[in-house]
Every structure is written in structure tokens, then in C-alpha cells.
PDB file of N, CA and C in Angstrom:
ATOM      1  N   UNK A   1     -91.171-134.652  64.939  1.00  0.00           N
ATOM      2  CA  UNK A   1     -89.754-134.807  64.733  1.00  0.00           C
ATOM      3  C   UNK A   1     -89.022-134.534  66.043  1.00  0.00           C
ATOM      4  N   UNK A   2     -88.098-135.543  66.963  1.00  0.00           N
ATOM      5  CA  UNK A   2     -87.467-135.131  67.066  1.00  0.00           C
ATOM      6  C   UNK A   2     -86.147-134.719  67.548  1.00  0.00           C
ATOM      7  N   UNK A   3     -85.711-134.076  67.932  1.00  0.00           N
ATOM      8  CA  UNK A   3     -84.578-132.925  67.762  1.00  0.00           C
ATOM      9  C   UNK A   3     -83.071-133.846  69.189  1.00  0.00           C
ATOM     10  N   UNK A   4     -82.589-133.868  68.607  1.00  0.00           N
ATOM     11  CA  UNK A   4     -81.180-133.894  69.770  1.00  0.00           C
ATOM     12  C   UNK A   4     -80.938-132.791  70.007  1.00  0.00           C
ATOM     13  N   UNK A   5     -80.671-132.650  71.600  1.00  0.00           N
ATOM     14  CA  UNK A   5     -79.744-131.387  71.659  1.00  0.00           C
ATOM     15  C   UNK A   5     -78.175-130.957  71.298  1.00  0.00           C
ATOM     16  N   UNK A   6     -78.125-130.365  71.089  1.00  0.00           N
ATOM     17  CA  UNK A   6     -76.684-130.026  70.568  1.00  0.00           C
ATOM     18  C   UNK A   6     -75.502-130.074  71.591  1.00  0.00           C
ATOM     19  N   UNK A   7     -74.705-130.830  72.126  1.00  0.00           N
ATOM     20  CA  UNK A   7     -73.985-130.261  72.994  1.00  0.00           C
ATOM     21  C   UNK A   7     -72.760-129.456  72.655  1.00  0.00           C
ATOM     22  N   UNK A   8     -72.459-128.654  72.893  1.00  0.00           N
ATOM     23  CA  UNK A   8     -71.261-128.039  73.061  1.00  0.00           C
ATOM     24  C   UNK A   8     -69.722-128.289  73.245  1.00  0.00           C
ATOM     25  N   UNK A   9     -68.972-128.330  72.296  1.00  0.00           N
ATOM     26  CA  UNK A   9     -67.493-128.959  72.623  1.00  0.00           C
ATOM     27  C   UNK A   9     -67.210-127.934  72.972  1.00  0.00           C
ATOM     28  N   UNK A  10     -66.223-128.032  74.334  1.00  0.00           N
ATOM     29  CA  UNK A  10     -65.374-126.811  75.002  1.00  0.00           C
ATOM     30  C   UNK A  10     -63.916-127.159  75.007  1.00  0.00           C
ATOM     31  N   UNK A  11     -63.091-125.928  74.815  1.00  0.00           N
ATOM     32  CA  UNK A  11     -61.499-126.493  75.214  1.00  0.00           C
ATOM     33  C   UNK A  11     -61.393-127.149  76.320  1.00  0.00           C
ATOM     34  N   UNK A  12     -61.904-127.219  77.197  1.00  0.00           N
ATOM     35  CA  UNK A  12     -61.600-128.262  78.241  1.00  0.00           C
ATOM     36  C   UNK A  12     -61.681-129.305  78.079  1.00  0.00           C
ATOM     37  N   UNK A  13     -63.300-129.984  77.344  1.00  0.00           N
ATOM     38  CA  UNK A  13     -63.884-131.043  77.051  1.00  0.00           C
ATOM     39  C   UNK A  13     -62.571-131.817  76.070  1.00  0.00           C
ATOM     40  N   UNK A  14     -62.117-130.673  75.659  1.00  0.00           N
ATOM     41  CA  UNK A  14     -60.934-131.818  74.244  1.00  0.00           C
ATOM     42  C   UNK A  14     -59.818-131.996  75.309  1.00  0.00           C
ATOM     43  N   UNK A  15     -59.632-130.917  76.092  1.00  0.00           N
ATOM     44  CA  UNK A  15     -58.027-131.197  77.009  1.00  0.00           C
ATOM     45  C   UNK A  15     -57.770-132.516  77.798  1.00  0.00           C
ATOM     46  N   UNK A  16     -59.684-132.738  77.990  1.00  0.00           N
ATOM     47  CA  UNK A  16     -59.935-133.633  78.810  1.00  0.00           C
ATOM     48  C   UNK A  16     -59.850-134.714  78.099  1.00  0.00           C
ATOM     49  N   UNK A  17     -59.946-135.225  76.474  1.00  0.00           N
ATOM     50  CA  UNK A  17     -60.397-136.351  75.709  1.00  0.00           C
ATOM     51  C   UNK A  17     -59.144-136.491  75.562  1.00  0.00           C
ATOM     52  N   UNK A  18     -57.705-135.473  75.599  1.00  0.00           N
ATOM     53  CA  UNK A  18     -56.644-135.580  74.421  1.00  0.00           C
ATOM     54  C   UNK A  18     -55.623-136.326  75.644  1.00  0.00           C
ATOM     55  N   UNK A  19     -55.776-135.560  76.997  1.00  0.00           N
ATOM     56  CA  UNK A  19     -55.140-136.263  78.052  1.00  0.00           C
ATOM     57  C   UNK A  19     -55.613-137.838  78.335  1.00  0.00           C
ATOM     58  N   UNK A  20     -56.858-138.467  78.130  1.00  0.00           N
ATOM     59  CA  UNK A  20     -57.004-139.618  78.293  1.00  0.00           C
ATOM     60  C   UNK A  20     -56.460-140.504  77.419  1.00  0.00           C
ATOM     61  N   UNK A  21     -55.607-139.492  76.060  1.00  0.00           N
ATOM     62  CA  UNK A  21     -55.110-140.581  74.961  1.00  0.00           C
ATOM     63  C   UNK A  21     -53.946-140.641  75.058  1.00  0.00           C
ATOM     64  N   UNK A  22     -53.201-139.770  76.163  1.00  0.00           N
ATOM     65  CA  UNK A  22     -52.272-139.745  76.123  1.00  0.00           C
ATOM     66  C   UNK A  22     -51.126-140.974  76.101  1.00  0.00           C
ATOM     67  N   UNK A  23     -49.792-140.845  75.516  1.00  0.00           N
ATOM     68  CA  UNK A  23     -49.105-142.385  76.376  1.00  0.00           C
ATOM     69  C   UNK A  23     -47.923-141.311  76.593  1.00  0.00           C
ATOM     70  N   UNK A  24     -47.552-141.724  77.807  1.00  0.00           N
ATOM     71  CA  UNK A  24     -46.163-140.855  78.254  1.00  0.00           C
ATOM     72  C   UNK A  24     -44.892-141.259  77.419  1.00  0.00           C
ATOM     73  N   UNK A  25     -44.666-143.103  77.029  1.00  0.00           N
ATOM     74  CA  UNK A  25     -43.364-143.509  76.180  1.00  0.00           C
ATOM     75  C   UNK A  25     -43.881-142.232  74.869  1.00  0.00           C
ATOM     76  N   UNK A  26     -44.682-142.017  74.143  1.00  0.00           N
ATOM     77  CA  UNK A  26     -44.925-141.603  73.160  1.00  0.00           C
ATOM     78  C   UNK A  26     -44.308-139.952  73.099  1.00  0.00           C
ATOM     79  N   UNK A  27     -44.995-139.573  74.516  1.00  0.00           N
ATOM     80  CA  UNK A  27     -44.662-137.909  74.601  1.00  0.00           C
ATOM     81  C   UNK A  27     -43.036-138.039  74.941  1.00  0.00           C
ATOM     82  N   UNK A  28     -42.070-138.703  75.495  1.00  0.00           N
ATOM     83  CA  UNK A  28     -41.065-138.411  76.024  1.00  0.00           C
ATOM     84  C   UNK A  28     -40.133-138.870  74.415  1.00  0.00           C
ATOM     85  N   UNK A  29     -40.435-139.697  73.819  1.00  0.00           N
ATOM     86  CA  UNK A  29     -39.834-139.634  72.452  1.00  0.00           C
ATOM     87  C   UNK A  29     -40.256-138.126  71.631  1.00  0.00           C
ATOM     88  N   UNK A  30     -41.355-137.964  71.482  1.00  0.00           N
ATOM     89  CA  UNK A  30     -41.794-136.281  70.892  1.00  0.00           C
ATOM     90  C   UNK A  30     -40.403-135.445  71.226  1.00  0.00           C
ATOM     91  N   UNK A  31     -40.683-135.459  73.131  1.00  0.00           N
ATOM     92  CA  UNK A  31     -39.729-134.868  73.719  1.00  0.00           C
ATOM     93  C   UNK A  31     -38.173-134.435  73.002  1.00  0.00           C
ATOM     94  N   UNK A  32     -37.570-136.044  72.483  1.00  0.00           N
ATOM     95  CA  UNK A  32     -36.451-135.619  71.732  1.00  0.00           C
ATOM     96  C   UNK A  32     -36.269-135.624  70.516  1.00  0.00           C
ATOM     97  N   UNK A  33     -37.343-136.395  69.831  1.00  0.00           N
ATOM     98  CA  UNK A  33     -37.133-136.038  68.547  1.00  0.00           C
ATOM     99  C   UNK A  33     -37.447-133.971  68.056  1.00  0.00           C
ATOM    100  N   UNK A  34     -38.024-133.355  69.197  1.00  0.00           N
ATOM    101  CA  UNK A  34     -38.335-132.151  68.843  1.00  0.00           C
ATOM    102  C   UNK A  34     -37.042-131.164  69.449  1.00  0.00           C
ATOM    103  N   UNK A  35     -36.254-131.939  69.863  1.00  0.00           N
ATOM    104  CA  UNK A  35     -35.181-131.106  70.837  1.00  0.00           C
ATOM    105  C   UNK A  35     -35.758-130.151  71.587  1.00  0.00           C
ATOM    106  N   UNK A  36     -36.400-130.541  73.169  1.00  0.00           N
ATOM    107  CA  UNK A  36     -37.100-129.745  73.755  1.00  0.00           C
ATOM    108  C   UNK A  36     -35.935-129.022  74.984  1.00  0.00           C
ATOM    109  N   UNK A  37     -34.908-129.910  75.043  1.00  0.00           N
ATOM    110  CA  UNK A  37     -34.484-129.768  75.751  1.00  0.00           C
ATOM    111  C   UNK A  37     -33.738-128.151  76.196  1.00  0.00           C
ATOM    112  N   UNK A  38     -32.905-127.694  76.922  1.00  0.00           N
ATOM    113  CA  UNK A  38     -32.546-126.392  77.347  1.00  0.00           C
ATOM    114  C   UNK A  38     -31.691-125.596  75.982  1.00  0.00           C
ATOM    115  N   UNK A  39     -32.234-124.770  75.715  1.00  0.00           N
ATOM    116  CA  UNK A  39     -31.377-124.158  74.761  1.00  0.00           C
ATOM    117  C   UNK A  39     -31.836-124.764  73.049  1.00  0.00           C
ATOM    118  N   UNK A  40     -32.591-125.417  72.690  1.00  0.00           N
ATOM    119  CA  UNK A  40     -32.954-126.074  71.714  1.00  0.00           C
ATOM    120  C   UNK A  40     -34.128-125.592  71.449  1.00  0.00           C
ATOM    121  N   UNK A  41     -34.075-125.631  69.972  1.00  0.00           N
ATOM    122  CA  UNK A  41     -35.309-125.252  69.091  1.00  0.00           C
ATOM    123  C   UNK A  41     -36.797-125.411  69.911  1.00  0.00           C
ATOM    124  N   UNK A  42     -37.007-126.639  70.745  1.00  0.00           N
ATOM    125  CA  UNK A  42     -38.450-127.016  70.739  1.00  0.00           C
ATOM    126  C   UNK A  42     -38.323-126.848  72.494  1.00  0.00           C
ATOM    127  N   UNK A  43     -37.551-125.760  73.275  1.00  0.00           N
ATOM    128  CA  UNK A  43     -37.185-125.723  74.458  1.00  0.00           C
ATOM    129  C   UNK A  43     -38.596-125.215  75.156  1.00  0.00           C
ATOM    130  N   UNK A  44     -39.002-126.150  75.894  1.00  0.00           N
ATOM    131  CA  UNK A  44     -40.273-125.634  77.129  1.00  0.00           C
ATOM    132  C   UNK A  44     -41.413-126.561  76.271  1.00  0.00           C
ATOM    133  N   UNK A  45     -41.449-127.120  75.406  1.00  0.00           N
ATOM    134  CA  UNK A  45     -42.504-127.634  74.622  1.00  0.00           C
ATOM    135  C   UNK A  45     -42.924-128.729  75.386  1.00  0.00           C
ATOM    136  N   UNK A  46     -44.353-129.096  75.749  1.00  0.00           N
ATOM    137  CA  UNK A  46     -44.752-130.361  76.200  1.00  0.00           C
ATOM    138  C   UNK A  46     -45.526-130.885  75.376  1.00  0.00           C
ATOM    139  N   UNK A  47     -45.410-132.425  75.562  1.00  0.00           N
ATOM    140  CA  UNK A  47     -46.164-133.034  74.976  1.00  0.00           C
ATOM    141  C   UNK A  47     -47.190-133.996  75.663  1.00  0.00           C
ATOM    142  N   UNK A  48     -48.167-134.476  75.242  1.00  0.00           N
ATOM    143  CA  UNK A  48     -49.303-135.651  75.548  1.00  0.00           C
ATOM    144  C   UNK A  48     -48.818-137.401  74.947  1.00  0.00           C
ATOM    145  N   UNK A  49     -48.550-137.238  73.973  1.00  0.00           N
ATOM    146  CA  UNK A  49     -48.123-138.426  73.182  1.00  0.00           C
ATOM    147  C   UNK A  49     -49.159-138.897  72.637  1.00  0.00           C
ATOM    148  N   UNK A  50     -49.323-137.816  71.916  1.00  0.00           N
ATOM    149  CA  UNK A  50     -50.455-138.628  70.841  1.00  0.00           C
ATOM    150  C   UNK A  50     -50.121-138.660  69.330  1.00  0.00           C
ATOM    151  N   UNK A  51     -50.310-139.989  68.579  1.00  0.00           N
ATOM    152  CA  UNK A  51     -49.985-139.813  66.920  1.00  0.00           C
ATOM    153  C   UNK A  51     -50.931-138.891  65.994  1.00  0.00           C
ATOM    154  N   UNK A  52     -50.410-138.272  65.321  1.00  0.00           N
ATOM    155  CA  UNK A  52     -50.964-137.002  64.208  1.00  0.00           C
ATOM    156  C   UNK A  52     -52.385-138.057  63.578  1.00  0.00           C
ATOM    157  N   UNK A  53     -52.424-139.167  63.436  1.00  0.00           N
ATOM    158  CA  UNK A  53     -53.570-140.019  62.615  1.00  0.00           C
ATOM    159  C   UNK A  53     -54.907-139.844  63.794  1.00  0.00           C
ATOM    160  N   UNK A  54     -54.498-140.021  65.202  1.00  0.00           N
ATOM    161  CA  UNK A  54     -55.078-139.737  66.234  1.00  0.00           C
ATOM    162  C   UNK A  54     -56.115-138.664  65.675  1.00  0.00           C
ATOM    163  N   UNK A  55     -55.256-137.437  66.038  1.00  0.00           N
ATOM    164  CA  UNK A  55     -55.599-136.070  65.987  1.00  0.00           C
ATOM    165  C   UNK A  55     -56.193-135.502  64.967  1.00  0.00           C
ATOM    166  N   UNK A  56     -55.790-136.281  64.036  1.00  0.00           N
ATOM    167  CA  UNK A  56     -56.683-136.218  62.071  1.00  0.00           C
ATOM    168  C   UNK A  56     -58.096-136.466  62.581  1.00  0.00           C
ATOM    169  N   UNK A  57     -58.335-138.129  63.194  1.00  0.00           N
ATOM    170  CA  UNK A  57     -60.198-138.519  63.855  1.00  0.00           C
ATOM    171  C   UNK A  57     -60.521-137.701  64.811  1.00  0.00           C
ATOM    172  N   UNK A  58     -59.671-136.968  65.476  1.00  0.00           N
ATOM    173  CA  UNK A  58     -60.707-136.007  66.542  1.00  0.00           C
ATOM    174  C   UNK A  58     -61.021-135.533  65.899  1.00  0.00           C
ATOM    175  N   UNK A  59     -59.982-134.613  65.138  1.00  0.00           N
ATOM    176  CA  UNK A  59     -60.714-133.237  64.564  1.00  0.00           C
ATOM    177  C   UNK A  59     -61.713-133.368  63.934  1.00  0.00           C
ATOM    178  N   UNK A  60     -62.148-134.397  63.287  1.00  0.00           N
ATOM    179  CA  UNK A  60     -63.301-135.123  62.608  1.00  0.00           C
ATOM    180  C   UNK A  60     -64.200-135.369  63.293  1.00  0.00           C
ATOM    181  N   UNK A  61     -64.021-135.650  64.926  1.00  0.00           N
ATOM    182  CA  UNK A  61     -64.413-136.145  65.897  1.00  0.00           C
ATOM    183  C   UNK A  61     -65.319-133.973  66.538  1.00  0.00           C
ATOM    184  N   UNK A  62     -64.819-133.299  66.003  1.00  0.00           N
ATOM    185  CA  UNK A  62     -64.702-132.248  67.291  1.00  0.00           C
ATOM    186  C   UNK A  62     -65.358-131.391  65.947  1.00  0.00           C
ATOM    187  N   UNK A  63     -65.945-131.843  64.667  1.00  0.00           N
ATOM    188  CA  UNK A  63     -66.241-130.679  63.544  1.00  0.00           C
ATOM    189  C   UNK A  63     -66.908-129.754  63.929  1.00  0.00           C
ATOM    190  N   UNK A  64     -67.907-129.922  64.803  1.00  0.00           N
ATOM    191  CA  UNK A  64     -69.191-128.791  65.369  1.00  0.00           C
ATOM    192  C   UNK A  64     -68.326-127.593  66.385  1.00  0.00           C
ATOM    193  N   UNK A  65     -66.768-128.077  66.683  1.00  0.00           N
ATOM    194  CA  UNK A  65     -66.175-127.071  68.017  1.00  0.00           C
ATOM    195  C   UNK A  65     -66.134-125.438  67.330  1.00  0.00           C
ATOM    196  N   UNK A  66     -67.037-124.595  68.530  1.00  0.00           N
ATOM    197  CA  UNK A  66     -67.223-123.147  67.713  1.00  0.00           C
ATOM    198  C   UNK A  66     -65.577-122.667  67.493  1.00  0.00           C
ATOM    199  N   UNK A  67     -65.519-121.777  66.899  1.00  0.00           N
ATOM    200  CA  UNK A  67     -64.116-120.705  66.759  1.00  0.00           C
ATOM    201  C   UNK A  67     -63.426-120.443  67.912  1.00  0.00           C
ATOM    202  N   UNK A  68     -64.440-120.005  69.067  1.00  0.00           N
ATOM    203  CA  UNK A  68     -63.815-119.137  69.929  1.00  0.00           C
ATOM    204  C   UNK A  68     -63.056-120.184  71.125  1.00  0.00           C
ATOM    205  N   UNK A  69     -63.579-122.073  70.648  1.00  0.00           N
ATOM    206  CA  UNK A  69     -63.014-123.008  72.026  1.00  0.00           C
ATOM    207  C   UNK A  69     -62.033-123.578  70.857  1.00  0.00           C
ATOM    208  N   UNK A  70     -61.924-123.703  69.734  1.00  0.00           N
ATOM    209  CA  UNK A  70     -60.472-124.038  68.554  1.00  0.00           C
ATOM    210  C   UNK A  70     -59.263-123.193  68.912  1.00  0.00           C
ATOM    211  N   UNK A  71     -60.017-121.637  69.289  1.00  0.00           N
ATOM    212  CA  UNK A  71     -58.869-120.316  69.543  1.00  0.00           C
ATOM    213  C   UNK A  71     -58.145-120.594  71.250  1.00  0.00           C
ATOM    214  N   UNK A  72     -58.912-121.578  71.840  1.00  0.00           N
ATOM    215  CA  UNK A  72     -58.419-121.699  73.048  1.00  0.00           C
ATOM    216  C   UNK A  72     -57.461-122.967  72.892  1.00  0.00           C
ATOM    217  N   UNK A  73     -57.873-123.575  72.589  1.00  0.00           N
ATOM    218  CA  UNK A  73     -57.240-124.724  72.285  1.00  0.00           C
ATOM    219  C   UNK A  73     -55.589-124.820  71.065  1.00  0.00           C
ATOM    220  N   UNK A  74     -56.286-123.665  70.562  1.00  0.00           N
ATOM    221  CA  UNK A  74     -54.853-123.340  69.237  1.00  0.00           C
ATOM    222  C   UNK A  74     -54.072-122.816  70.846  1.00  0.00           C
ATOM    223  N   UNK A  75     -53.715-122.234  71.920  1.00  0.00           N
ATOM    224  CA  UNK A  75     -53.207-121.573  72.646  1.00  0.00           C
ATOM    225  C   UNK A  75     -52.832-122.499  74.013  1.00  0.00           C
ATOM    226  N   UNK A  76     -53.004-123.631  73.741  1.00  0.00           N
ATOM    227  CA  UNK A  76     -52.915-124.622  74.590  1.00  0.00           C
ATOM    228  C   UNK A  76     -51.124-124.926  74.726  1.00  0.00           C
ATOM    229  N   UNK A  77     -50.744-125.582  76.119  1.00  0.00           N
ATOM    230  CA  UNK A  77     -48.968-125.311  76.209  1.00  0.00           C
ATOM    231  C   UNK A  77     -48.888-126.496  75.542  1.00  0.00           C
ATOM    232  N   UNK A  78     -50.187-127.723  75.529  1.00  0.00           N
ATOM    233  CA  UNK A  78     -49.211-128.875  74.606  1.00  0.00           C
ATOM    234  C   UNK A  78     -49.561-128.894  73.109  1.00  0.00           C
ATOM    235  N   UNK A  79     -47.984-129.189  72.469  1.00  0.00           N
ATOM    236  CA  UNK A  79     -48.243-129.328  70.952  1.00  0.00           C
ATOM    237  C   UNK A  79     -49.231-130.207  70.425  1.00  0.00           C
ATOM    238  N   UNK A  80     -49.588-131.118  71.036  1.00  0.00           N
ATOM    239  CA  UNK A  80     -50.820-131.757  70.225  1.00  0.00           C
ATOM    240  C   UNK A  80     -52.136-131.317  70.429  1.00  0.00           C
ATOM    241  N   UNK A  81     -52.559-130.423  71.087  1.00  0.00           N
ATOM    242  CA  UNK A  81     -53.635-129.566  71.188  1.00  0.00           C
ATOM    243  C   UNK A  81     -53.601-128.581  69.977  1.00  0.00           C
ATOM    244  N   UNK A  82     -52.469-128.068  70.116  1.00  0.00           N
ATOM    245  CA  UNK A  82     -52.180-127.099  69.084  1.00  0.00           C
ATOM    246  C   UNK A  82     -52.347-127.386  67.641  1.00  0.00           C
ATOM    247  N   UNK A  83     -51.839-129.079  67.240  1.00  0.00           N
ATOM    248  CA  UNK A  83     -51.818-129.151  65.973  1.00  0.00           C
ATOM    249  C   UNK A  83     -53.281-129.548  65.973  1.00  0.00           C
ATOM    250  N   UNK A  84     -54.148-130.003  66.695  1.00  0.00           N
ATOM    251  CA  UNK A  84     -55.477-130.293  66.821  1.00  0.00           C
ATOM    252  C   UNK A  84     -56.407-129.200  66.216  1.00  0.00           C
ATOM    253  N   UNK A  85     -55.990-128.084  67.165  1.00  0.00           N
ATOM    254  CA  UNK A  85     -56.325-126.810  66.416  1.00  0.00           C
ATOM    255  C   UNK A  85     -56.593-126.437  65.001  1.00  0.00           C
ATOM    256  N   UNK A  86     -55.202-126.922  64.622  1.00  0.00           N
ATOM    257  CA  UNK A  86     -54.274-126.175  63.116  1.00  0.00           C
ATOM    258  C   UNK A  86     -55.441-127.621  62.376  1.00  0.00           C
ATOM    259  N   UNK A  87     -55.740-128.539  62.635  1.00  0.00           N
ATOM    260  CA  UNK A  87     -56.208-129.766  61.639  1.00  0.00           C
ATOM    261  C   UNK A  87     -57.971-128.798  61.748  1.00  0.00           C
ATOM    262  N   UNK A  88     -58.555-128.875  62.783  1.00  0.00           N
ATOM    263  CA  UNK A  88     -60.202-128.313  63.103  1.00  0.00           C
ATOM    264  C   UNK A  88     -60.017-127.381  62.056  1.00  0.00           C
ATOM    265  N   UNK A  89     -59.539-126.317  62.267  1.00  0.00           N
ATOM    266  CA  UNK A  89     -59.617-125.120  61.382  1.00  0.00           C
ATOM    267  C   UNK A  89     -59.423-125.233  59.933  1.00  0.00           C
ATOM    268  N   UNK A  90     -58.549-126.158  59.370  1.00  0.00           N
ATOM    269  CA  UNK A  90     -58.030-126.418  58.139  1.00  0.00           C
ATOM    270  C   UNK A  90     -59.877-127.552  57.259  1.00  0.00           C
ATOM    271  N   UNK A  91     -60.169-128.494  58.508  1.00  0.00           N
ATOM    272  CA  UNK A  91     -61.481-128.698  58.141  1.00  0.00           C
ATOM    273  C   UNK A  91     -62.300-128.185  58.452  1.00  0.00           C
ATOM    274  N   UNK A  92     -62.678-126.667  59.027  1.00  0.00           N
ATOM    275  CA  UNK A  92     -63.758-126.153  58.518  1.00  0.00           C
ATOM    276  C   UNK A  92     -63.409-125.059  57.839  1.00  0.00           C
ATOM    277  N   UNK A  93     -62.255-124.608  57.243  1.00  0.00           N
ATOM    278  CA  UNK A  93     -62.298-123.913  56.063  1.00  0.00           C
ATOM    279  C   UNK A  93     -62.751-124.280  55.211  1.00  0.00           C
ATOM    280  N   UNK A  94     -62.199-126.053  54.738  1.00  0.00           N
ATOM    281  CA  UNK A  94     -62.663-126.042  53.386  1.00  0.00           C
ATOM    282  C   UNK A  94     -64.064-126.738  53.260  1.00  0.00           C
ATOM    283  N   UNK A  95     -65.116-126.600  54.059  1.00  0.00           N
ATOM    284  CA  UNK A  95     -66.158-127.146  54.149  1.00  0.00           C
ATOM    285  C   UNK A  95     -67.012-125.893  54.429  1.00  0.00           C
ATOM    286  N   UNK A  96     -66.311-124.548  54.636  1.00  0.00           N
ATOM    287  CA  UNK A  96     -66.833-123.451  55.081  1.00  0.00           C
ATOM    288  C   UNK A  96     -67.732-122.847  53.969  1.00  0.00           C
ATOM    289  N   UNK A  97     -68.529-121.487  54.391  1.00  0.00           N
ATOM    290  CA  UNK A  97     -69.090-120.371  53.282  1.00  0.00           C
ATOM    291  C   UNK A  97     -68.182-119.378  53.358  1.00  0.00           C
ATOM    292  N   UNK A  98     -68.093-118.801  52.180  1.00  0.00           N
ATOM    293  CA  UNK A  98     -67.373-117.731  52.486  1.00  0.00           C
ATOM    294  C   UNK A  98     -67.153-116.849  53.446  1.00  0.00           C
ATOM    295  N   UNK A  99     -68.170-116.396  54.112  1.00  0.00           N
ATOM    296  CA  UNK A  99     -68.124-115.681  55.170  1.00  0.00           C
ATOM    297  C   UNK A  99     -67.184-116.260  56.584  1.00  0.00           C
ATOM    298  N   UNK A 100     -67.678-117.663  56.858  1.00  0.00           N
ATOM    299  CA  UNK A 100     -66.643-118.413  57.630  1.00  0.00           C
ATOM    300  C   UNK A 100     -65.265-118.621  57.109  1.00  0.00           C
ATOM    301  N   UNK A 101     -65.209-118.961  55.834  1.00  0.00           N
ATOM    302  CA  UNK A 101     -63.586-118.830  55.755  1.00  0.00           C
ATOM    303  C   UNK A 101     -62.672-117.910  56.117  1.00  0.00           C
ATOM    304  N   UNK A 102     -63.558-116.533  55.767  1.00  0.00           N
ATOM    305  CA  UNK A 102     -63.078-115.417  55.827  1.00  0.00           C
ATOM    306  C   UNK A 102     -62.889-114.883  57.493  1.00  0.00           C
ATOM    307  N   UNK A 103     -63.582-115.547  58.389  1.00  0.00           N
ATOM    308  CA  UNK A 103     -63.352-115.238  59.737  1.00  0.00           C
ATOM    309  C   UNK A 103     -61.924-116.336  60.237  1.00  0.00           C
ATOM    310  N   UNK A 104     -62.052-117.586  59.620  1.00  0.00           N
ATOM    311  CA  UNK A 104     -60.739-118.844  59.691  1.00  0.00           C
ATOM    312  C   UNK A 104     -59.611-118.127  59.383  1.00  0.00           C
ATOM    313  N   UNK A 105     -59.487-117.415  58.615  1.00  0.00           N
ATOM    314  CA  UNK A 105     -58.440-116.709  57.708  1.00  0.00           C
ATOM    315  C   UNK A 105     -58.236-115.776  58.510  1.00  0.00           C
ATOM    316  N   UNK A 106     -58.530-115.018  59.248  1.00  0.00           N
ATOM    317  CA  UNK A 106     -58.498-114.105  60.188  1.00  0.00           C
ATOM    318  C   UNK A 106     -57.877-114.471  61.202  1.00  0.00           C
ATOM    319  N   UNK A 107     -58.840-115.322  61.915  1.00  0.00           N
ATOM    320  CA  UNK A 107     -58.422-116.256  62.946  1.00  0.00           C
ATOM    321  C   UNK A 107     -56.946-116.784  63.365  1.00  0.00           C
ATOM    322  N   UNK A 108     -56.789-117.115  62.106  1.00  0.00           N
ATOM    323  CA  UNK A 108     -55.438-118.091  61.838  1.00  0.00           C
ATOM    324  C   UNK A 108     -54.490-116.895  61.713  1.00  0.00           C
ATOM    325  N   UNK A 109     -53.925-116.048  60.862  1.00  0.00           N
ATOM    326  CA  UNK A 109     -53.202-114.773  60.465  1.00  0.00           C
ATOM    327  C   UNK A 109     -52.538-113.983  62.143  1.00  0.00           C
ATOM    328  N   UNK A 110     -53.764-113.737  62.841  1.00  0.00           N
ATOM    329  CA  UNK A 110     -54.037-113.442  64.092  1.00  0.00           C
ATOM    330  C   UNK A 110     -53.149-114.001  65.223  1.00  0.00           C
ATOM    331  N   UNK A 111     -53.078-115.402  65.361  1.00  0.00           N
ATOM    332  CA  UNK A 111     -52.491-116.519  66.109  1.00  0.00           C
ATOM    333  C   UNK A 111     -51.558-116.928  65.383  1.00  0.00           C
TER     334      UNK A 111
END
């Protein structure tokens, strides 16, 4: 039998996949529909410009990423890393054992 090696998804490896999807028209609309601007709710926020349907197939794309490169990535300055995060974690909770949920749940509470 045999065996593939496993490679390793790292927060970089996604920073690196999420920036190649980027489209700038996309992020600079984000830009105002989030009111990023000075003094506004979504002030200092950057974006990549990527659509949420995108970020649904990574995370699908990224299921094997351990806890501790999701926790880097939940901490990332652009919002679509972040919600990338919030989608990974949400699918391996509910695909989790208890014991992993119970560290997700942690995880998440935490951040």
C-alpha cells in the first residue's frame, strides 16, 4: 500500500492562495460597503476581494488545516482570512469528536 504524504497547510500557504484570488475592484467595493473609512464602524479594515462562496470551497479546500495555523489565520489584518477562519472551524466542529469540538469551542470563545 501506498501512502501519500501528508502535507501541511500553513497560515502562510492560505495568505498565499487567498492573495492570488484576490481582485482589487472587489476589495475596494468591500471597502465601502463596510464603511472602512476614518471614524466608521469598519475603520482600518482591509480587504483582498474575495466572494464568501469563494471562501465556503477553500475552507473545504483547507479541511486537514491544524488549529494552531486556523488560530493564525483567524488573526490575520484581512477580513477574508478571518471569515475563512470563522467557515474552517465551523466545518470541523461539526464533523468533529467530542474532544475536538470541545478544544473549537475553546478556541473560538478565546478569539
Amino acid at each position: 500500500m501506498i501512502t501519500r504524504p501528508v502535507r501541511i497547510i500553513t497560515a502562510k500557504k492560505i495568505h498565499l492562495a487567498l492573495t492570488n484570488l484576490g481582485n482589487p475592484d472587489i476589495a475596494a467595493h468591500s471597502m465601502r460597503f463596510f464603511k472602512t473609512g476614518q471614524g466608521k464602524y469598519g475603520e482600518g479594515d482591509r480587504f483582498l476581494g474575495i466572494r464568501v462562496p469563494v471562501l465556503r470551497r477553500k475552507a473545504k479546500e483547507f479541511k486537514n488545516t491544524p488549529l494552531s495555523e486556523i488560530l493564525c489565520v483567524l488573526h490575520s489584518s484581512f477580513h477574508e482570512e478571518r471569515l475563512l477562519a470563522l467557515f474552517m472551524l465551523v466545518n470541523k466542529f461539526s464533523k468533529g469528536q467530542p474532544h475536538e469540538r470541545k478544544d473549537i469551542y475553546e478556541l473560538y470563545l478565546k478569539n
